[in-house]
C-alpha atoms as a PDB file:
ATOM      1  CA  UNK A   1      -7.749 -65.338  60.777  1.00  0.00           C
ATOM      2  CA  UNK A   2      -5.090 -64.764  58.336  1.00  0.00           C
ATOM      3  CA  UNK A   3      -5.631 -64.447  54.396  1.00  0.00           C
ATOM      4  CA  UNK A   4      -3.586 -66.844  51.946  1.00  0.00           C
ATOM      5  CA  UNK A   5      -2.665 -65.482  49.083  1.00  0.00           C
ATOM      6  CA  UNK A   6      -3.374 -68.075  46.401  1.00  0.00           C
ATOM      7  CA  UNK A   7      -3.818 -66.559  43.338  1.00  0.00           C
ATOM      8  CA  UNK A   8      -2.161 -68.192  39.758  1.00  0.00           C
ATOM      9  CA  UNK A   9      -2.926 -64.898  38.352  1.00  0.00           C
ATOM     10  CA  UNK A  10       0.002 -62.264  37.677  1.00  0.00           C
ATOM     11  CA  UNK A  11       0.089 -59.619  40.069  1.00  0.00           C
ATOM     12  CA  UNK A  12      -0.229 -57.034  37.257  1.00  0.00           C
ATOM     13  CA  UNK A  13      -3.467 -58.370  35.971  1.00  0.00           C
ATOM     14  CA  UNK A  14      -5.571 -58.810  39.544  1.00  0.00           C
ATOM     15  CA  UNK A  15      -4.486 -54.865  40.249  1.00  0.00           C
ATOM     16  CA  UNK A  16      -6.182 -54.295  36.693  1.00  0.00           C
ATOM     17  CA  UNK A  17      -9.231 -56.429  37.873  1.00  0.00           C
ATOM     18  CA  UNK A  18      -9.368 -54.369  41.039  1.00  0.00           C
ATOM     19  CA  UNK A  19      -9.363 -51.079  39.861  1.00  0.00           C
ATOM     20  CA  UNK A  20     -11.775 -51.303  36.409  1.00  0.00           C
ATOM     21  CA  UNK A  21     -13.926 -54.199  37.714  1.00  0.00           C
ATOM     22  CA  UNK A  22     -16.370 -55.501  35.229  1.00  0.00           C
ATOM     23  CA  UNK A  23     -14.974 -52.650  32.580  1.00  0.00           C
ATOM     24  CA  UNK A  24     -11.930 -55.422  32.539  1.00  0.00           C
ATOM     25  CA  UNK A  25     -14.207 -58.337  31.314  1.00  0.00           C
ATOM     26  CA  UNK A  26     -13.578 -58.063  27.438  1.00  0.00           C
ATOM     27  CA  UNK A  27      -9.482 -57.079  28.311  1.00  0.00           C
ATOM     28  CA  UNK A  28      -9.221 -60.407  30.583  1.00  0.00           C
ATOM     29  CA  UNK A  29     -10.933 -62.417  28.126  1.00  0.00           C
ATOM     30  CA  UNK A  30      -8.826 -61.805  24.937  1.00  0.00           C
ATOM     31  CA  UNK A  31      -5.938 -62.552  27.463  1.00  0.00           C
ATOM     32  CA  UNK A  32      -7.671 -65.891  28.537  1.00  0.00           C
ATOM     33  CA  UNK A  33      -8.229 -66.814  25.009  1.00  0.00           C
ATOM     34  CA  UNK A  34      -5.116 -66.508  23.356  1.00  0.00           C
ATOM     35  CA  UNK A  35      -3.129 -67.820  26.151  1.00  0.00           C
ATOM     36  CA  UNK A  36      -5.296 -70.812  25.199  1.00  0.00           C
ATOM     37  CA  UNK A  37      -4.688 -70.426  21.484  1.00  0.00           C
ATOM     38  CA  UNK A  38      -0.808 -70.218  22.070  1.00  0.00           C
ATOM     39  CA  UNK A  39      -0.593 -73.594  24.458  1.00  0.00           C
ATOM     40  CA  UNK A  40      -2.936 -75.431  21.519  1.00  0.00           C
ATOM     41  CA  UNK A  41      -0.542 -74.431  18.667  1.00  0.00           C
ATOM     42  CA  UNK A  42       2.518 -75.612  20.809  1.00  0.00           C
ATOM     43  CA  UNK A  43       0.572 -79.071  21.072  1.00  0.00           C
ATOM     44  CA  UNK A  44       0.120 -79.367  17.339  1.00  0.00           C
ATOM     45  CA  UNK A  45       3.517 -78.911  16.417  1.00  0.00           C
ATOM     46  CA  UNK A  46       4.800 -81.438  19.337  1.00  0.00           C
ATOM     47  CA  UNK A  47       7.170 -78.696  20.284  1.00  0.00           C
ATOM     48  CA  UNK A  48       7.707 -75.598  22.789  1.00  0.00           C
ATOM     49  CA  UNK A  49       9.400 -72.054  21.713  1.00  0.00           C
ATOM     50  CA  UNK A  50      12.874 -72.137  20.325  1.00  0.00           C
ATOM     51  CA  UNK A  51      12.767 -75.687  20.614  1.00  0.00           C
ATOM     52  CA  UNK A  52      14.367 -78.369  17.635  1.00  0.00           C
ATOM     53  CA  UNK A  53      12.795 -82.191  17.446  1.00  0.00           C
ATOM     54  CA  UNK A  54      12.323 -84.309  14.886  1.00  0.00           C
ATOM     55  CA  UNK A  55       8.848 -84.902  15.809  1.00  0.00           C
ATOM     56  CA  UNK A  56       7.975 -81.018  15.201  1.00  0.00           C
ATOM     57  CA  UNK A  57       4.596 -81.358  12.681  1.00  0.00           C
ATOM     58  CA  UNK A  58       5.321 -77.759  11.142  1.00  0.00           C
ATOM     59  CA  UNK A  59       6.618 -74.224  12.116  1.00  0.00           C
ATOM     60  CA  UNK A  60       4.550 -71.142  14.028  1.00  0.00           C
ATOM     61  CA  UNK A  61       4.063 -68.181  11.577  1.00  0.00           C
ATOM     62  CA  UNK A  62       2.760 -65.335  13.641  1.00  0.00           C
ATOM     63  CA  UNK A  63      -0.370 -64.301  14.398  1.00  0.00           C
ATOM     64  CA  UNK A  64      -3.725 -62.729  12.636  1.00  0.00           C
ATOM     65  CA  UNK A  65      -6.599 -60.521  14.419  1.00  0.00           C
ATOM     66  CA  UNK A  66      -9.881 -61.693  14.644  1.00  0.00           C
ATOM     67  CA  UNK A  67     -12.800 -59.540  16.336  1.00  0.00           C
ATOM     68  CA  UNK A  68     -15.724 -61.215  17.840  1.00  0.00           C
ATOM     69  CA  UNK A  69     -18.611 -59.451  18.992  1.00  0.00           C
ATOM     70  CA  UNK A  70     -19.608 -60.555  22.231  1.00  0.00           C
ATOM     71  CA  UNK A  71     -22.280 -59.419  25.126  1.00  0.00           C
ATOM     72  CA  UNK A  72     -19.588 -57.293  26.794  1.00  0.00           C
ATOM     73  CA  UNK A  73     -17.552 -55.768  23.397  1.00  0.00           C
ATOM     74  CA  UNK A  74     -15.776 -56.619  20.319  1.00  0.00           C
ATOM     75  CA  UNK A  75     -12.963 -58.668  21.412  1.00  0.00           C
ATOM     76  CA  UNK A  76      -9.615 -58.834  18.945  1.00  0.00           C
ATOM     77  CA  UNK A  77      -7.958 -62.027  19.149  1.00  0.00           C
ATOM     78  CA  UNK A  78      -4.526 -63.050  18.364  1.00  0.00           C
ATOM     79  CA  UNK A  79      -5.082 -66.035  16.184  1.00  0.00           C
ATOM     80  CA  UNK A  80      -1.857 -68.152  16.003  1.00  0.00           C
ATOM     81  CA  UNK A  81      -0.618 -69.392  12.529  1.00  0.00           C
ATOM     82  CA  UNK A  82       1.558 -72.364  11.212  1.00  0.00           C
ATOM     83  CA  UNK A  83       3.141 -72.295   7.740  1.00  0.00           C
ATOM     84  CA  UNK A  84       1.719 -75.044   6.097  1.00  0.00           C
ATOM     85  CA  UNK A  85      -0.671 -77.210   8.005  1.00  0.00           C
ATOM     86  CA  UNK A  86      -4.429 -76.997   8.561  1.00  0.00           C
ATOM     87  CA  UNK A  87      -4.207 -75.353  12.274  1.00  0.00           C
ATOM     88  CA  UNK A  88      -7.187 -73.557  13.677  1.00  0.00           C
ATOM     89  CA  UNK A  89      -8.032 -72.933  17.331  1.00  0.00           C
ATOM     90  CA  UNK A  90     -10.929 -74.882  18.801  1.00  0.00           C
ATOM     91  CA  UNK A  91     -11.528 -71.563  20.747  1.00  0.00           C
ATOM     92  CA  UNK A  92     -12.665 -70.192  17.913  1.00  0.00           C
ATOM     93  CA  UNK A  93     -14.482 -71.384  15.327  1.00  0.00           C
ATOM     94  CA  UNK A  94     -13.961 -70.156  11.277  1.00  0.00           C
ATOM     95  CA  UNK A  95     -15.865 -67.851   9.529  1.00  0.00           C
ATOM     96  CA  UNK A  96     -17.858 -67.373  13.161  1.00  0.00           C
ATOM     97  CA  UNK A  97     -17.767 -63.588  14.283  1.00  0.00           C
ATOM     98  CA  UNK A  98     -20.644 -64.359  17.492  1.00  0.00           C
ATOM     99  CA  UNK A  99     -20.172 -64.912  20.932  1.00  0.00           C
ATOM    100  CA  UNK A 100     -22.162 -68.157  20.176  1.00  0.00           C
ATOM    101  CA  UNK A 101     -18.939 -69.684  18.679  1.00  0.00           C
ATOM    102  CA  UNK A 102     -17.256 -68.703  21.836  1.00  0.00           C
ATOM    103  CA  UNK A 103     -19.399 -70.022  24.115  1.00  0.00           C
ATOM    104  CA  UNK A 104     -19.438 -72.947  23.106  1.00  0.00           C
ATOM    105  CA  UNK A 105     -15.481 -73.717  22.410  1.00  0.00           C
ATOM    106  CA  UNK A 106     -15.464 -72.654  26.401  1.00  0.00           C
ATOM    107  CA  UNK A 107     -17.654 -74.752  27.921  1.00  0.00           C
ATOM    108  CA  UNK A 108     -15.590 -77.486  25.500  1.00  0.00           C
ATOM    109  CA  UNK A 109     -12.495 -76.552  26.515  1.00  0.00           C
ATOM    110  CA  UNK A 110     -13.998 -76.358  30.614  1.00  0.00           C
ATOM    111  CA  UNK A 111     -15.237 -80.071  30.014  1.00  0.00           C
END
C-alpha cells in the first residue's frame, strides 16, 4: 500500500513538528493563531493586501505583541491593528492574559 501525501501544511513546518515533537506545541500555536488573526482583519476591512476598493472599512497598521500564558508556555502573539476602527481578534479576548480566553475563542472559531 502506498502513502498519499496530503498534508495543507508547509513542508518547513511538519519537518519542525517531526524533529521537536510536543516541544513545537506553543511555536505551532502562535503560528495557528495569527494566521487566524491576519485572515479576520482582511475580512473587516473588505479588502486583501495591496489591494484598493471603495468598500475598504479602514487601513491595517501593523501589529502589537501580546503574551498569553497557557498550559504549554507563554505564547507572544502578533495582534493585528487598523488605524481607526474598533478591531480586535475574536481569538483573543482584551485585557485576558489566560489560556481560558483562548480556549474558548477556539472551540468558537472550530464551531
Amino acid at each position: 500500500m502506498t502513502y498519499i501525501h496530503n498534508s495543507t501544511l508547509p513542508q518547513e513546518l511538519v519537518e519542525q513538528i517531526a524533529e521537536q515533537g510536543f516541544d513545537y506545541l506553543p511555536e505551532l500555536l502562535r503560528i495557528m493563531i495569527n494566521a487566524a488573526m491576519q485572515v479576520e482583519r482582511q475580512k473587516y476591512l473588505g479588502v486583501g493586501p495591496y489591494e484598493r476598493s471603495p468598500k475598504r472599512k479602514d487601513y491595517a497598521n501593523g501589529y502589537k505583541p501580546k503574551t498569553v500564558k497557557t498550559r504549554i508556555g507563554e505564547v507572544t502573539f502578533d495582534v493585528p491593528q487598523v488605524r481607526e476602527g474598533d478591531f480586535y481578534p475574536e481569538a483573543l479576548e482584551k485585557g485576558l492574559r489566560s489560556e481560558r480566553a483562548l480556549t474558548l475563542s477556539l472551540a468558537e472559531m472550530y464551531v
